[in-house]
N, C-alpha and C. Protein backbone atom coordinates (compact mmCIF):
# COMPACT_ATOMS: atom_id res chain seq x y z
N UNK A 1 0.84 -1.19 0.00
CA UNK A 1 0.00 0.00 0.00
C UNK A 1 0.88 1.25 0.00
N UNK A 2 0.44 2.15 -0.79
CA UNK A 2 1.43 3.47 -1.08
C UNK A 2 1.49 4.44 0.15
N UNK A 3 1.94 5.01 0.25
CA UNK A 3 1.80 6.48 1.06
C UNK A 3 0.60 7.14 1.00
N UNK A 4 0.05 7.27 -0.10
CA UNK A 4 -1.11 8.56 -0.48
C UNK A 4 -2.00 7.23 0.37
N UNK A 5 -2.00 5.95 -0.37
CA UNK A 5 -3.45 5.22 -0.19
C UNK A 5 -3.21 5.09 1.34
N UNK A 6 -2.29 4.70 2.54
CA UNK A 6 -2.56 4.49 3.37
C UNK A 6 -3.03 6.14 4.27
N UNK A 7 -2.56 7.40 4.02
CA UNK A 7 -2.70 8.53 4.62
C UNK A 7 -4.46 8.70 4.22
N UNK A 8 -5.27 7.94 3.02
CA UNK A 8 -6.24 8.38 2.87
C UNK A 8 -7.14 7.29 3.45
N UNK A 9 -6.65 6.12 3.94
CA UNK A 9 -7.15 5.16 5.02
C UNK A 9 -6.99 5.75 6.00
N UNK A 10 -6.09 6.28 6.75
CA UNK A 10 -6.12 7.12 8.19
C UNK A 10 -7.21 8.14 7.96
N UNK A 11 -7.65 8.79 7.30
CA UNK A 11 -8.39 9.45 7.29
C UNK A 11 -9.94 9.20 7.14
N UNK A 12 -10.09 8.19 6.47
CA UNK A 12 -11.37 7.24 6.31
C UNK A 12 -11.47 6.77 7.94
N UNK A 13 -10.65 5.92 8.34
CA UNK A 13 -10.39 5.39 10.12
C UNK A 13 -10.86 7.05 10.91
N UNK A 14 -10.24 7.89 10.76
CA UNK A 14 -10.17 8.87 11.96
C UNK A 14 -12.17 9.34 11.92
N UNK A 15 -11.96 9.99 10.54
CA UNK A 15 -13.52 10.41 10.43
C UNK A 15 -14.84 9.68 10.77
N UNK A 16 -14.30 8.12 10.61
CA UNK A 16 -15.29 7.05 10.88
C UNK A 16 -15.85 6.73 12.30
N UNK A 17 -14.47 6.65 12.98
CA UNK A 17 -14.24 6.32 14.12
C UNK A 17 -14.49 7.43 14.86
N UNK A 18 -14.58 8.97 15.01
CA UNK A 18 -14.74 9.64 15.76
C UNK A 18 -16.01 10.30 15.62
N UNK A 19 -16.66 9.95 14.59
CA UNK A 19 -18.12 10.44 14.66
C UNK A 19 -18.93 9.92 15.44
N UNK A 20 -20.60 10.14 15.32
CA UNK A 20 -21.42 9.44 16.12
C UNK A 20 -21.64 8.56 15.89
N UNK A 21 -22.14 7.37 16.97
CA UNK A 21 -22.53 6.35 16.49
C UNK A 21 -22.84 5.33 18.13
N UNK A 22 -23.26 3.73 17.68
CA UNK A 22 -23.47 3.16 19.27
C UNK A 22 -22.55 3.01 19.52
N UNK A 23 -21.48 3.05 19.39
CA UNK A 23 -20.31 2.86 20.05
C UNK A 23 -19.81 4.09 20.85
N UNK A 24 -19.98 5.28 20.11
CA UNK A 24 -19.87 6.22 20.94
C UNK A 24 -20.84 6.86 22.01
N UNK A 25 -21.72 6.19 21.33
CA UNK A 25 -22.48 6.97 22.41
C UNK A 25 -22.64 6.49 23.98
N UNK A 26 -22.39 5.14 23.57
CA UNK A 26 -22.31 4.47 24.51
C UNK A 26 -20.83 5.05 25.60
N UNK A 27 -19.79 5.03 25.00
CA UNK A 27 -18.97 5.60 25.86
C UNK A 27 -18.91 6.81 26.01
N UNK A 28 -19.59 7.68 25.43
CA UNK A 28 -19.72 9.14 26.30
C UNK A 28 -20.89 8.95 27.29
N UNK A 29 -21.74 7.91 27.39
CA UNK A 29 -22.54 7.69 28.77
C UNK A 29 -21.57 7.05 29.61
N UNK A 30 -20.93 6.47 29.33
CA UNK A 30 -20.23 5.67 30.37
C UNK A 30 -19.03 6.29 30.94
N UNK A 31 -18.51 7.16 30.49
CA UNK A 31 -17.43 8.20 30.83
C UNK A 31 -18.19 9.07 32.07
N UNK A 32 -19.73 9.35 31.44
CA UNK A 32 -20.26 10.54 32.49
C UNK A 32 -20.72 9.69 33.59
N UNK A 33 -20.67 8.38 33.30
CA UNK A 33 -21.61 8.04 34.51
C UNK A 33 -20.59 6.98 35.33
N UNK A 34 -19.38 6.33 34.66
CA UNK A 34 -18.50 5.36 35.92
C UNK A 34 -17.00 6.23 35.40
N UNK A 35 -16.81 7.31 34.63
CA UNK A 35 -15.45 8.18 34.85
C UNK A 35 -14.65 6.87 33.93
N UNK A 36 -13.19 7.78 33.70
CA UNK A 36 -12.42 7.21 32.45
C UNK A 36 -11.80 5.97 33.19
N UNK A 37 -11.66 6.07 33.72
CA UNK A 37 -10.82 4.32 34.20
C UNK A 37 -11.61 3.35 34.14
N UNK A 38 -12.70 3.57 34.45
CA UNK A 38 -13.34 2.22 34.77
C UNK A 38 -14.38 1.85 33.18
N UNK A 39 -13.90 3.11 32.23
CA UNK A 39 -15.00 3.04 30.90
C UNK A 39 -13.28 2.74 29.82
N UNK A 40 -12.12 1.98 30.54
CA UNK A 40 -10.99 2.01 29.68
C UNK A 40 -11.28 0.66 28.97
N UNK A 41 -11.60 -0.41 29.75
CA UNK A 41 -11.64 -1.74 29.32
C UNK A 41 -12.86 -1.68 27.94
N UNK A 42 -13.77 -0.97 27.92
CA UNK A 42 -14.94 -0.51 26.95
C UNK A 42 -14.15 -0.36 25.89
N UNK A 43 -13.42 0.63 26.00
CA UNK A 43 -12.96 1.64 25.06
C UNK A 43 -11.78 0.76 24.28
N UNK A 44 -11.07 -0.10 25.00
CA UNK A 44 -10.25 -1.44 24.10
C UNK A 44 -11.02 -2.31 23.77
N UNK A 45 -11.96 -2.72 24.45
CA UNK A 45 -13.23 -3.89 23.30
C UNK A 45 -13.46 -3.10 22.35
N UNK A 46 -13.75 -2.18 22.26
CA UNK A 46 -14.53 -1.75 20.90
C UNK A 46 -13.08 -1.57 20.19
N UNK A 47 -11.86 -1.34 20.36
CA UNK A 47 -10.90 -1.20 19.49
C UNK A 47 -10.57 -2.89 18.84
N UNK A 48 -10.32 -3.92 19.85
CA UNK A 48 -9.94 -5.12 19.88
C UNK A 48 -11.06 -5.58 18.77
N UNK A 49 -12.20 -5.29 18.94
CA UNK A 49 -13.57 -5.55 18.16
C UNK A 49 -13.55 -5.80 16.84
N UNK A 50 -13.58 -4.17 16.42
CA UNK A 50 -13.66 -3.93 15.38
C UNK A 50 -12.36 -4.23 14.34
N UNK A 51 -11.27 -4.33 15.19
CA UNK A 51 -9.84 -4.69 14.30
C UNK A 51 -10.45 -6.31 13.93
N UNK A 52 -10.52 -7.09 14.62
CA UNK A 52 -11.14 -8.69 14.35
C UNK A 52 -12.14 -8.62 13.53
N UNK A 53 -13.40 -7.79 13.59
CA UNK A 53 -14.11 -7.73 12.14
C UNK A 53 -13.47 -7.40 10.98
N UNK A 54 -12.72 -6.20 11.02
CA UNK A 54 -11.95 -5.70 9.53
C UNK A 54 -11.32 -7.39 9.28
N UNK A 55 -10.61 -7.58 10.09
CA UNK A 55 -9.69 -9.07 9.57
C UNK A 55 -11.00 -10.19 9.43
N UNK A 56 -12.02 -10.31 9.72
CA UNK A 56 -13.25 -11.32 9.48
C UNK A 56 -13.62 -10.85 8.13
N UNK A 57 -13.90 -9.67 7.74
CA UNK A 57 -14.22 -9.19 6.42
C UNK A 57 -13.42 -9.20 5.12
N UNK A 58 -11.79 -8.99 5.76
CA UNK A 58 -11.04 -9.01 4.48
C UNK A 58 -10.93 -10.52 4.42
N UNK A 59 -11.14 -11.20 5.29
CA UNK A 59 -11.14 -12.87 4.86
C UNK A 59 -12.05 -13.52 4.10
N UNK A 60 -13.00 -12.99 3.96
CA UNK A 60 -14.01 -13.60 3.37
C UNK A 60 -15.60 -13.44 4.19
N UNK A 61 -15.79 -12.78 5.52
CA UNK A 61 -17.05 -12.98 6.23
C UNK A 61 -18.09 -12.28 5.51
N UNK A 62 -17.80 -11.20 4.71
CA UNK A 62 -18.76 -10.62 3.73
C UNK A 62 -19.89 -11.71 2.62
N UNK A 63 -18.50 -12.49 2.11
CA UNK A 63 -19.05 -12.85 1.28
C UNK A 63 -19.84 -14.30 1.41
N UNK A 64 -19.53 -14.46 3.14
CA UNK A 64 -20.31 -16.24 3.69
C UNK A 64 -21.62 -15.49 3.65
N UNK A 65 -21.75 -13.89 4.29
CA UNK A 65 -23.07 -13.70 4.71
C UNK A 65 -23.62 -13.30 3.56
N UNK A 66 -23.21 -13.36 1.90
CA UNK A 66 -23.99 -12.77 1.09
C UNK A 66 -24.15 -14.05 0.34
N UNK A 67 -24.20 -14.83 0.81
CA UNK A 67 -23.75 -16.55 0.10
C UNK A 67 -25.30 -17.04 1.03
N UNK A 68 -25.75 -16.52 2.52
CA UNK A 68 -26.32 -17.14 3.39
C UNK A 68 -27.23 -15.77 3.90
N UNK A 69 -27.98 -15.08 3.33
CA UNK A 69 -28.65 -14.25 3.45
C UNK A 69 -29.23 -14.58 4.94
N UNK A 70 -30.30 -15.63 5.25
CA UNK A 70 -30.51 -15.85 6.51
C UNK A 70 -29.58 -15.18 7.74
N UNK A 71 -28.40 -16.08 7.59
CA UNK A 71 -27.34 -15.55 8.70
C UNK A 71 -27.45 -14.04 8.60
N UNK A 72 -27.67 -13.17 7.87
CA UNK A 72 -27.52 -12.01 7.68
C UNK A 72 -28.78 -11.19 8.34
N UNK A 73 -29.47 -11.90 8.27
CA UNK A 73 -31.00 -11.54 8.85
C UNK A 73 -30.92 -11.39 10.45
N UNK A 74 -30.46 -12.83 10.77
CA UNK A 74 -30.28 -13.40 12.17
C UNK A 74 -29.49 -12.49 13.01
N UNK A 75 -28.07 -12.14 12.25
CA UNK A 75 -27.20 -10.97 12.63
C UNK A 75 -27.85 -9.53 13.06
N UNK A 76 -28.69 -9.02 12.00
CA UNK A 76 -29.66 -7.54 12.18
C UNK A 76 -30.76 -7.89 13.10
N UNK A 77 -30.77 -8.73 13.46
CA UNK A 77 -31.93 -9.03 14.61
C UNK A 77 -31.32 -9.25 15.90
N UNK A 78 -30.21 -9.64 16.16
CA UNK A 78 -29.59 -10.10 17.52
C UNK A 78 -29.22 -8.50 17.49
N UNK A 79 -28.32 -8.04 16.47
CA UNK A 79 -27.75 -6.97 16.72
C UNK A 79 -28.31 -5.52 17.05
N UNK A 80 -29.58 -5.68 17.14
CA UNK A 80 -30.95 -4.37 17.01
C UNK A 80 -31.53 -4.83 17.85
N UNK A 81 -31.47 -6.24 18.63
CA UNK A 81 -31.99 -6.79 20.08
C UNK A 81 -31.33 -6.06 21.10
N UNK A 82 -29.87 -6.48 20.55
CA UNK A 82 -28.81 -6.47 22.03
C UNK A 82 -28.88 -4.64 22.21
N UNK A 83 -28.55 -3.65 20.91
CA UNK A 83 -28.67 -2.38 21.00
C UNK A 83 -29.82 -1.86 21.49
N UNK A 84 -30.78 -2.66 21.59
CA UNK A 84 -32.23 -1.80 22.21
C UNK A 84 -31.67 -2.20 23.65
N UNK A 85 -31.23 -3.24 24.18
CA UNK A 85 -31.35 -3.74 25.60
C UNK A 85 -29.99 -2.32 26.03
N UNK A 86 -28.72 -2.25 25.86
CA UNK A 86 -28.07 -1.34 25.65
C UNK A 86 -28.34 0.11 26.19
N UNK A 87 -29.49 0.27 25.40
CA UNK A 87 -30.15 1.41 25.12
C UNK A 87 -30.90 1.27 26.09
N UNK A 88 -31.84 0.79 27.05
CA UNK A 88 -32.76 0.63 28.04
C UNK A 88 -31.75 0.84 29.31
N UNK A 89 -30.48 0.02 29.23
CA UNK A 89 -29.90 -0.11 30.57
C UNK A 89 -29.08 1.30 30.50
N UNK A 90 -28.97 1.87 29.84
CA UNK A 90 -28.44 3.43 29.71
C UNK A 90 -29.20 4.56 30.22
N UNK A 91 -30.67 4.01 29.77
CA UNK A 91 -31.61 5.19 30.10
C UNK A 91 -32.44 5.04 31.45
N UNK A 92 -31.96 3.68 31.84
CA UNK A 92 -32.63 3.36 33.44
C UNK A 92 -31.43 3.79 34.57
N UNK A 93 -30.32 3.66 34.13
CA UNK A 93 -29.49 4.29 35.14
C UNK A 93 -29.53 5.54 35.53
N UNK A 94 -29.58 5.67 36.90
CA UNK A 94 -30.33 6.42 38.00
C UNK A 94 -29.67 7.48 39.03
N UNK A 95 -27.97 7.05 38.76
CA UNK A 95 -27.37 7.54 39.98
C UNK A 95 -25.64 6.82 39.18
N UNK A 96 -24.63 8.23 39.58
CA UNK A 96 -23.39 7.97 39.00
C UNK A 96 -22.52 7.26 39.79
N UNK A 97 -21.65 6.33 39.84
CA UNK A 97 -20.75 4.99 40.08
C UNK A 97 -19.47 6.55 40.51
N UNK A 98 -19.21 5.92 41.84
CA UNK A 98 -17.89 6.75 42.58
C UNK A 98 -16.79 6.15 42.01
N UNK A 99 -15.22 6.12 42.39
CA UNK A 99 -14.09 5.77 42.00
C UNK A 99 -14.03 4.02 42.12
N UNK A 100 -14.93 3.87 43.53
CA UNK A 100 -15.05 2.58 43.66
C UNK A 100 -16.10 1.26 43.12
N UNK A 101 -16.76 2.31 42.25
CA UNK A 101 -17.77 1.57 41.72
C UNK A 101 -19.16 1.87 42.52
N UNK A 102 -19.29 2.12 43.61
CA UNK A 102 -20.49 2.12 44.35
C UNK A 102 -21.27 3.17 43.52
N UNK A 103 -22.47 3.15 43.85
CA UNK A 103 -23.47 4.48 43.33
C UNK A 103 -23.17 5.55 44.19
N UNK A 104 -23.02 6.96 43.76
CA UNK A 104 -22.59 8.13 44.48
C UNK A 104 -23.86 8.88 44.62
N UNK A 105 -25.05 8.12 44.57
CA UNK A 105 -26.50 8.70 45.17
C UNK A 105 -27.10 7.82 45.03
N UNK A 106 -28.72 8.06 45.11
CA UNK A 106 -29.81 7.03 45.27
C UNK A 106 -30.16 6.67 44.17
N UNK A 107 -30.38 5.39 43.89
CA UNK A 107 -30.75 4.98 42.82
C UNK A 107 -29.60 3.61 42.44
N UNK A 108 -29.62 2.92 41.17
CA UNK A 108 -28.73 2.30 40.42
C UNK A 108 -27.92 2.60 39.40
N UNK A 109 -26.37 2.46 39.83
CA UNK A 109 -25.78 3.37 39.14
C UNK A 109 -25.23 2.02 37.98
N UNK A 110 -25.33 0.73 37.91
CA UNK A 110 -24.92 -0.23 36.90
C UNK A 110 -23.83 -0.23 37.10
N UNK A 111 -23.55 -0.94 35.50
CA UNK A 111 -21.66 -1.17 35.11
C UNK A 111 -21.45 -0.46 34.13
N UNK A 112 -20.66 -0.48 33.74
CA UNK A 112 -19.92 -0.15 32.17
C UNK A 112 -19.63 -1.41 31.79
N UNK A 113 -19.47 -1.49 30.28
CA UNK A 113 -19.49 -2.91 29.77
C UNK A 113 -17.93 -2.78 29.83
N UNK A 114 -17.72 -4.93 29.79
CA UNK A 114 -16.30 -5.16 30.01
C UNK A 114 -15.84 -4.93 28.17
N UNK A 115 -14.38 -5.50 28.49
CA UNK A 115 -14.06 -5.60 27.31
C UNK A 115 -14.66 -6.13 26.69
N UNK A 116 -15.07 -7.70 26.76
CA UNK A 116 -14.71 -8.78 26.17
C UNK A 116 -16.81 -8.61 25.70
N UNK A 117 -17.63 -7.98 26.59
CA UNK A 117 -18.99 -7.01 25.66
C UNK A 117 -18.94 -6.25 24.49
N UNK A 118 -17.97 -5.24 24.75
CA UNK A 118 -17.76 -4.29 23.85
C UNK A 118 -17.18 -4.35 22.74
N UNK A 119 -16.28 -5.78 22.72
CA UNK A 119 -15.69 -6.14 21.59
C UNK A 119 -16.52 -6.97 20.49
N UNK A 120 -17.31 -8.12 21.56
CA UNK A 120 -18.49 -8.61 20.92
C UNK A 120 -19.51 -7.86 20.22
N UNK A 121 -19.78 -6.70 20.99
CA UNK A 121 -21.01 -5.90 20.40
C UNK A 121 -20.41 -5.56 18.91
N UNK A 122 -18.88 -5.18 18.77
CA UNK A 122 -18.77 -4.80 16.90
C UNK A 122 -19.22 -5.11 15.91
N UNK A 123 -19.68 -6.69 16.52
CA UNK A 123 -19.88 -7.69 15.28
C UNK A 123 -21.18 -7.60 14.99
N UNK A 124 -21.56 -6.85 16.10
CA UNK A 124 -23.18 -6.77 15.58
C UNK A 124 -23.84 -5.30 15.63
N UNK A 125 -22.20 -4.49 15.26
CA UNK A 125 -22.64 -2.77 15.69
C UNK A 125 -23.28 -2.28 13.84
N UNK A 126 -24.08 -1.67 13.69
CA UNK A 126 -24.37 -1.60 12.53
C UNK A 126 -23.64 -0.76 11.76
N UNK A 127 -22.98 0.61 12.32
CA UNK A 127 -22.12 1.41 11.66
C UNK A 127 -20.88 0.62 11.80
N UNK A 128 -20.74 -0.55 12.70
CA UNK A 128 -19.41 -0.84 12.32
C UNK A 128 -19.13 -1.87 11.33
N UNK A 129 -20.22 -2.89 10.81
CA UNK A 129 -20.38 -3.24 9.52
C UNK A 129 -20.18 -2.54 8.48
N UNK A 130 -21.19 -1.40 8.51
CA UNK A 130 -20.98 -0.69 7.13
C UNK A 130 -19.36 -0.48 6.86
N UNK A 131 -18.96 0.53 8.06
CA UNK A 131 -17.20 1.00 7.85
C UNK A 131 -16.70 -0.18 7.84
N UNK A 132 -16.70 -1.11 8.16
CA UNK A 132 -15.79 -2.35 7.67
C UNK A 132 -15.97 -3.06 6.23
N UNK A 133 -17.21 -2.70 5.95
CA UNK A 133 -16.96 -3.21 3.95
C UNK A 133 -16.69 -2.65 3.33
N UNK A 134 -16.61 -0.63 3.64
CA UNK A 134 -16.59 0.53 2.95
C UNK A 134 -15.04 -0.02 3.08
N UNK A 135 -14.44 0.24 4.09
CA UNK A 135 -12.91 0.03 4.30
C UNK A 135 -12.25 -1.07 3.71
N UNK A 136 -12.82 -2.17 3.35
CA UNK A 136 -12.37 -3.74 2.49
C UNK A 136 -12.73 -3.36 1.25
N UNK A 137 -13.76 -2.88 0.67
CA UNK A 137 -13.96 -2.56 -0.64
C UNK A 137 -13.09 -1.59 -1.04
N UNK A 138 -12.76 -0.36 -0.56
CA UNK A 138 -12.23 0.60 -1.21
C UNK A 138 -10.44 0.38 -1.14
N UNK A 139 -10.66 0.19 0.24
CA UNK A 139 -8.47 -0.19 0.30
C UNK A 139 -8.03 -1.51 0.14
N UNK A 140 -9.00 -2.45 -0.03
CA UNK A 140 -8.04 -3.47 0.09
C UNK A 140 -7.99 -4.09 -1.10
N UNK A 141 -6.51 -4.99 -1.35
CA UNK A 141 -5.71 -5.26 -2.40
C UNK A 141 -6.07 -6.89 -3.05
N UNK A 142 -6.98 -6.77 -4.27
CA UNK A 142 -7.69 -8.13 -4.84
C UNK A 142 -6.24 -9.17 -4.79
N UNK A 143 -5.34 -8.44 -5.15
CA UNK A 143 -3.58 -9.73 -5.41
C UNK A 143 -3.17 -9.68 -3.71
N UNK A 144 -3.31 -9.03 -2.78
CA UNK A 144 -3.32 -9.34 -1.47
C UNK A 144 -4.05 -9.28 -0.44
N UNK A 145 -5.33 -9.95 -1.01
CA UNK A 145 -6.33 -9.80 0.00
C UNK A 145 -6.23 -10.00 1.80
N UNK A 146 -5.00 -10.54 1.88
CA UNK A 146 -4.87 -11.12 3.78
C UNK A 146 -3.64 -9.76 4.30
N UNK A 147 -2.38 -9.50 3.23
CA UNK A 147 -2.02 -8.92 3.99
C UNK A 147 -2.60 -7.45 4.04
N UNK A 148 -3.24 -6.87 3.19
CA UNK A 148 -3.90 -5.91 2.98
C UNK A 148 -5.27 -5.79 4.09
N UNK A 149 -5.21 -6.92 4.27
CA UNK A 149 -6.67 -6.85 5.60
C UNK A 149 -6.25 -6.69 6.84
N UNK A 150 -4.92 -7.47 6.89
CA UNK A 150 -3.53 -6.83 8.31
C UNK A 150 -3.55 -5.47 8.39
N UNK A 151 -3.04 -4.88 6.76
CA UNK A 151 -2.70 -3.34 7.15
C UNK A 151 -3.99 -2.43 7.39
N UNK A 152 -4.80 -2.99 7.15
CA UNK A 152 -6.43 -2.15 6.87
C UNK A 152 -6.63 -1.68 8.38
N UNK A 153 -6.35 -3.40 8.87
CA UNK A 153 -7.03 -3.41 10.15
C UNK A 153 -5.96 -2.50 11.60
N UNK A 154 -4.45 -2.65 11.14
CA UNK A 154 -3.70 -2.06 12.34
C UNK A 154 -3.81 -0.58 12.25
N UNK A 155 -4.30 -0.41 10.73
CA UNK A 155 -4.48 1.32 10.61
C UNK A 155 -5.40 1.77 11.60
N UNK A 156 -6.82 1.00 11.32
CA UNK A 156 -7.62 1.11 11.76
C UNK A 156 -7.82 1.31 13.34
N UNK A 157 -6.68 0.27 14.19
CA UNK A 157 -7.05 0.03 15.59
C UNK A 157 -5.69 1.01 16.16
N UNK A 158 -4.91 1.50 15.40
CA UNK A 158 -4.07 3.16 15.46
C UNK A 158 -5.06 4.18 15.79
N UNK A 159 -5.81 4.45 14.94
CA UNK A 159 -6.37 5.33 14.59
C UNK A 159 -7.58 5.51 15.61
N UNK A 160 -8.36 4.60 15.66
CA UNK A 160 -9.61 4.10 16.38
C UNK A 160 -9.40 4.01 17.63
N UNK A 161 -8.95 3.71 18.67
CA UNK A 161 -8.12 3.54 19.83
C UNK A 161 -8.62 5.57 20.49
N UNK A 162 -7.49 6.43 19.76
CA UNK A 162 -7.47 7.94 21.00
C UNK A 162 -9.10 8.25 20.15
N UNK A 163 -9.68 7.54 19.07
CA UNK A 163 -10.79 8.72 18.72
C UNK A 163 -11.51 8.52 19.74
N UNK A 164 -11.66 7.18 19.96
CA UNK A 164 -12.87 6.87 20.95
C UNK A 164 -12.38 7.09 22.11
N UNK A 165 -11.57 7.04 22.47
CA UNK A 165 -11.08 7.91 24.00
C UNK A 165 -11.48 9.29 24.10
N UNK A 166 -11.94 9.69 23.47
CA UNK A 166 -12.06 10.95 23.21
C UNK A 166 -13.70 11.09 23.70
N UNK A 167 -14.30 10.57 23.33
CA UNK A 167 -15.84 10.62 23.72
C UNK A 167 -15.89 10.08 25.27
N UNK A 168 -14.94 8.78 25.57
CA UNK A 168 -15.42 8.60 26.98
C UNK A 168 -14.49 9.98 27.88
N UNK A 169 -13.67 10.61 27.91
CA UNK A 169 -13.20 11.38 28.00
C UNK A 169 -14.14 12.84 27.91
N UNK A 170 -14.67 13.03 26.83
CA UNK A 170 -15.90 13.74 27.58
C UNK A 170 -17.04 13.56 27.99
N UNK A 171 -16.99 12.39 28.24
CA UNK A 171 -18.35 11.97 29.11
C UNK A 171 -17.81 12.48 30.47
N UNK A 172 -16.30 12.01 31.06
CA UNK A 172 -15.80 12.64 31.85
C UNK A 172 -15.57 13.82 32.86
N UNK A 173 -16.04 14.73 31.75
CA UNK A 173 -15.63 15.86 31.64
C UNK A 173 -17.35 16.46 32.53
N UNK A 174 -18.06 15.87 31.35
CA UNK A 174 -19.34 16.21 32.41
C UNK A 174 -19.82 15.45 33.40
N UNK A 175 -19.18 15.07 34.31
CA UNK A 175 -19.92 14.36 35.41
C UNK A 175 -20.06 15.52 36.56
N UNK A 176 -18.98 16.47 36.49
CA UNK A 176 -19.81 17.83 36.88
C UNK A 176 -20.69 18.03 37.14
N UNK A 177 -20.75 18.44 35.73
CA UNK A 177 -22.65 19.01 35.47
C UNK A 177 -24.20 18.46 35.56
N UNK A 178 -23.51 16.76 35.42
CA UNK A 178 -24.51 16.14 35.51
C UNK A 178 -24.72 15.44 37.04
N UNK A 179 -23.93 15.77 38.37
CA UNK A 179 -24.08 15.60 39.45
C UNK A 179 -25.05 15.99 40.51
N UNK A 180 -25.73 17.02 39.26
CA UNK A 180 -27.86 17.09 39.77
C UNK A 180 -27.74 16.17 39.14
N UNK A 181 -29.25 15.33 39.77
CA UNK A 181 -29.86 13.64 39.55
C UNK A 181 -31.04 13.85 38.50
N UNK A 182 -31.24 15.58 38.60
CA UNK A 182 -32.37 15.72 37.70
C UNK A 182 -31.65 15.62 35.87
N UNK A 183 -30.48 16.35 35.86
CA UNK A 183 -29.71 16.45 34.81
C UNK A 183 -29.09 15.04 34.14
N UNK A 184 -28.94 14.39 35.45
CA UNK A 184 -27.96 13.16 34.81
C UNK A 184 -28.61 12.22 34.18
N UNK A 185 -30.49 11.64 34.76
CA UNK A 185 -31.47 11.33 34.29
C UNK A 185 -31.75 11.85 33.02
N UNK A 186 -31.95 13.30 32.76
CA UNK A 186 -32.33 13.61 30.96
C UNK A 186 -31.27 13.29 30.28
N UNK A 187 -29.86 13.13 30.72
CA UNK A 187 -28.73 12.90 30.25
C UNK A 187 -28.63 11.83 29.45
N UNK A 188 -29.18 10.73 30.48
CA UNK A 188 -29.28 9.00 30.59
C UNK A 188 -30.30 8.78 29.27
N UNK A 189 -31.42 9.63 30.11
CA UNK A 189 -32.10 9.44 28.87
C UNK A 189 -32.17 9.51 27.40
N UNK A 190 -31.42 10.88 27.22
CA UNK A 190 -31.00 11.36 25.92
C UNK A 190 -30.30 10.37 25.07
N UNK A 191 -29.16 9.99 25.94
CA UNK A 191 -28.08 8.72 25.34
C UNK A 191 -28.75 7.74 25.21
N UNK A 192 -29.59 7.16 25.90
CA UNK A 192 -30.99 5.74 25.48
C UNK A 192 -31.42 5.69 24.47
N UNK A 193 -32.17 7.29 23.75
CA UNK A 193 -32.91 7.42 22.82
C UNK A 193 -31.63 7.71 21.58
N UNK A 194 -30.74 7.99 22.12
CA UNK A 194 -29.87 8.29 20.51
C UNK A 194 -29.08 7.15 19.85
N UNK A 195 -28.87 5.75 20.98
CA UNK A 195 -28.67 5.19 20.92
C UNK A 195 -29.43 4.14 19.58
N UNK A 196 -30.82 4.18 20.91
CA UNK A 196 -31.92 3.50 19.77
C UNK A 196 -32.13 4.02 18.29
N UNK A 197 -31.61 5.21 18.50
CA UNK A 197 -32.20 5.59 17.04
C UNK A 197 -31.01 5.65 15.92
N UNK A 198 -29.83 4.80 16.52
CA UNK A 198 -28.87 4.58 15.40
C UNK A 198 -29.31 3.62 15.08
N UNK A 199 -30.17 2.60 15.12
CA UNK A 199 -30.96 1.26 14.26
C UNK A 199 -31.39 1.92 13.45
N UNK A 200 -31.99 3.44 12.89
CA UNK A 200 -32.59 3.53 11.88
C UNK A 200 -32.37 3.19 10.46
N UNK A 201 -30.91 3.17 10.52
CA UNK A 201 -30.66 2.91 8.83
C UNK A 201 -30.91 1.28 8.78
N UNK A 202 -30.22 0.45 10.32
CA UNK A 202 -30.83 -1.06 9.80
C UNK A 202 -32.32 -0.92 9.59
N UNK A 203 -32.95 -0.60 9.91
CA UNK A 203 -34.53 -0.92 9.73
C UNK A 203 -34.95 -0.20 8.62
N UNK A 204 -34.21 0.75 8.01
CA UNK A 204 -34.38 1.58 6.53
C UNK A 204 -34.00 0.53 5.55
């Protein structure tokens, strides 16, 4: 891969990765509501994640699920299950998680998802499908399809890694503000509903 083509893969990775989406949104709730240490293990599943899909896709997983339409079905249904449940346990949390984990008021303050959630959830994140075929279709190399899915993917988990630190990081930032219970609730809520409503393009 040249210079130009990989500087215009970092840039496909950065823009992809730092926009909105369930992945982020999820960790800018989880930043505001259990703080950056304990939303770090999140923030490497979803890196660990999505690098293992890019390498599932440049191998061939595209083309089992366009071979097996079903499986493909089954996938948008678990994956628009698990994101609604996601989305519920975001918007029911009640009260923000101290240094030690405890709730720092009344109510239930939950978990943050582990790694080994957050990495799973990629496979069934819907923007992270799309950016993973956009990213195999456009950069990767028909005469080197495996090592080209290596470089796709370490660009990718370079790149992907501080964007998304970046959102739980300001989730961070407001636990401030959101330390009224009245605020942190519309907060919770807000992130529930924006969550849910990144299914729209699957269901479009």
């Amino acid at each position: 891969m040249s210079w130009e083509s990989l500087l215009a893969l970092c840039g496909y990775a950065f823009v992809t990765s730092v926009t909105p989406g369930p992945s982020n949104f999820m960790l800018l709730a989880s930043g505001a509501n259990f703080g950056f240490a304990r939303s770090l293990p999140q923030v490497l599943g979803i890196t660990a994640g999505f690098k293992a899909l890019l390498l599932g896709m440049g191998l061939g997983l595209g083309a089992l699920l366009a071979a097996f339409p079903p499986l493909h079905v089954g996938l948008k249904v678990a994956g628009g299950g698990y994101l609604l449940y996601l989305a519920w346990r975001i918007a029911t949390s009640r009260a923000m998680a101290g240094p030690d984990g405890a709730a720092a008021g009344a109510g239930a303050a939950g978990r943050p998802l582990t790694f080994l959630e957050s990495a799973a959830f990629q496979w069934i994140n819907p923007k992270a499908w799309v950016v993973a075929a956009t990213a195999m279709a456009v950069h990767a190399s028909p005469d080197a399809p495996v090592s080209s899915a290596v470089v796709i993917s370490a660009a990718f988990a370079l790149v992907n890694l501080p964007s998304v630190s970046a959102w739980a990081a300001f989730g961070l930032l407001l636990r401030g503000f959101l330390s009224d219970p009245v605020r942190l609730k519309c907060f919770n809520l807000a992130m529930g509903a924006l969550l849910a409503a990144t299914l729209w393009p699957l269901v479009a």
